[in-house]
Protein backbone atom coordinates (compact mmCIF):
# COMPACT_ATOMS: atom_id res chain seq x y z
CA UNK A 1 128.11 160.29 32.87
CA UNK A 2 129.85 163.14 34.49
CA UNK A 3 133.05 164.40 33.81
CA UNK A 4 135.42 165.86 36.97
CA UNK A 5 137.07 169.24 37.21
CA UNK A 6 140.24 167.09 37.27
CA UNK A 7 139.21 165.16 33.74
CA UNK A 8 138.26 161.73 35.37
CA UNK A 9 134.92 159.90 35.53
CA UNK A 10 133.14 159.94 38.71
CA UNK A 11 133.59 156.37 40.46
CA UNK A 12 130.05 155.24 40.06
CA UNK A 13 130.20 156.32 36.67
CA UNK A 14 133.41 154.35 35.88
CA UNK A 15 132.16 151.39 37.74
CA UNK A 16 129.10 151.56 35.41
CA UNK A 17 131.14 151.67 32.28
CA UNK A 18 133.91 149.17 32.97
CA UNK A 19 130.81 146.97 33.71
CA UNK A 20 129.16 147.55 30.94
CA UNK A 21 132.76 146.91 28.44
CA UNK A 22 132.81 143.99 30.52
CA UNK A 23 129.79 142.34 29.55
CA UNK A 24 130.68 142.57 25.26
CA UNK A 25 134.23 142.21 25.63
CA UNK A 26 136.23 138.96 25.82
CA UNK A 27 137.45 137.38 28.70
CA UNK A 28 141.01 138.59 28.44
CA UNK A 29 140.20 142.09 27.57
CA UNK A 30 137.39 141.83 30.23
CA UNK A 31 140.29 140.98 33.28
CA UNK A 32 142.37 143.91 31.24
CA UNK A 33 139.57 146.70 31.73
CA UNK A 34 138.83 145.50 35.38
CA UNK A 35 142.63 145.80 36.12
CA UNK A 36 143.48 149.41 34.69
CA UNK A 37 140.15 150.32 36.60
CA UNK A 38 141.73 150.38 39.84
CA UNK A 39 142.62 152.94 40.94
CA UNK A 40 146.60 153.36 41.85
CA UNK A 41 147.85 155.92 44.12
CA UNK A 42 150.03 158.86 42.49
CA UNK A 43 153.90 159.21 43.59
């Protein structure tokens, strides 16, 4: 994993974490990760 100049993941390497939370975590914290993954726009 890579961090960015601007202090975020990379989006492949987000995608591979969230995925990987996602598989130990329960269901309800599982839908909780894969919503604050998406992106929202700023403003």
């Amino acid at each position: 994993m890579k961090w960015q100049a601007n202090g975020e993941l990379a989006d492949n390497d987000l995608h591979v974490l969230i995925s990987h939370l996602q598989q130990v975590e329960t269901e309800e914290r599982s839908s909780e990760l894969c919503r604050l993954s998406q992106k929202q726009p700023l403003g």
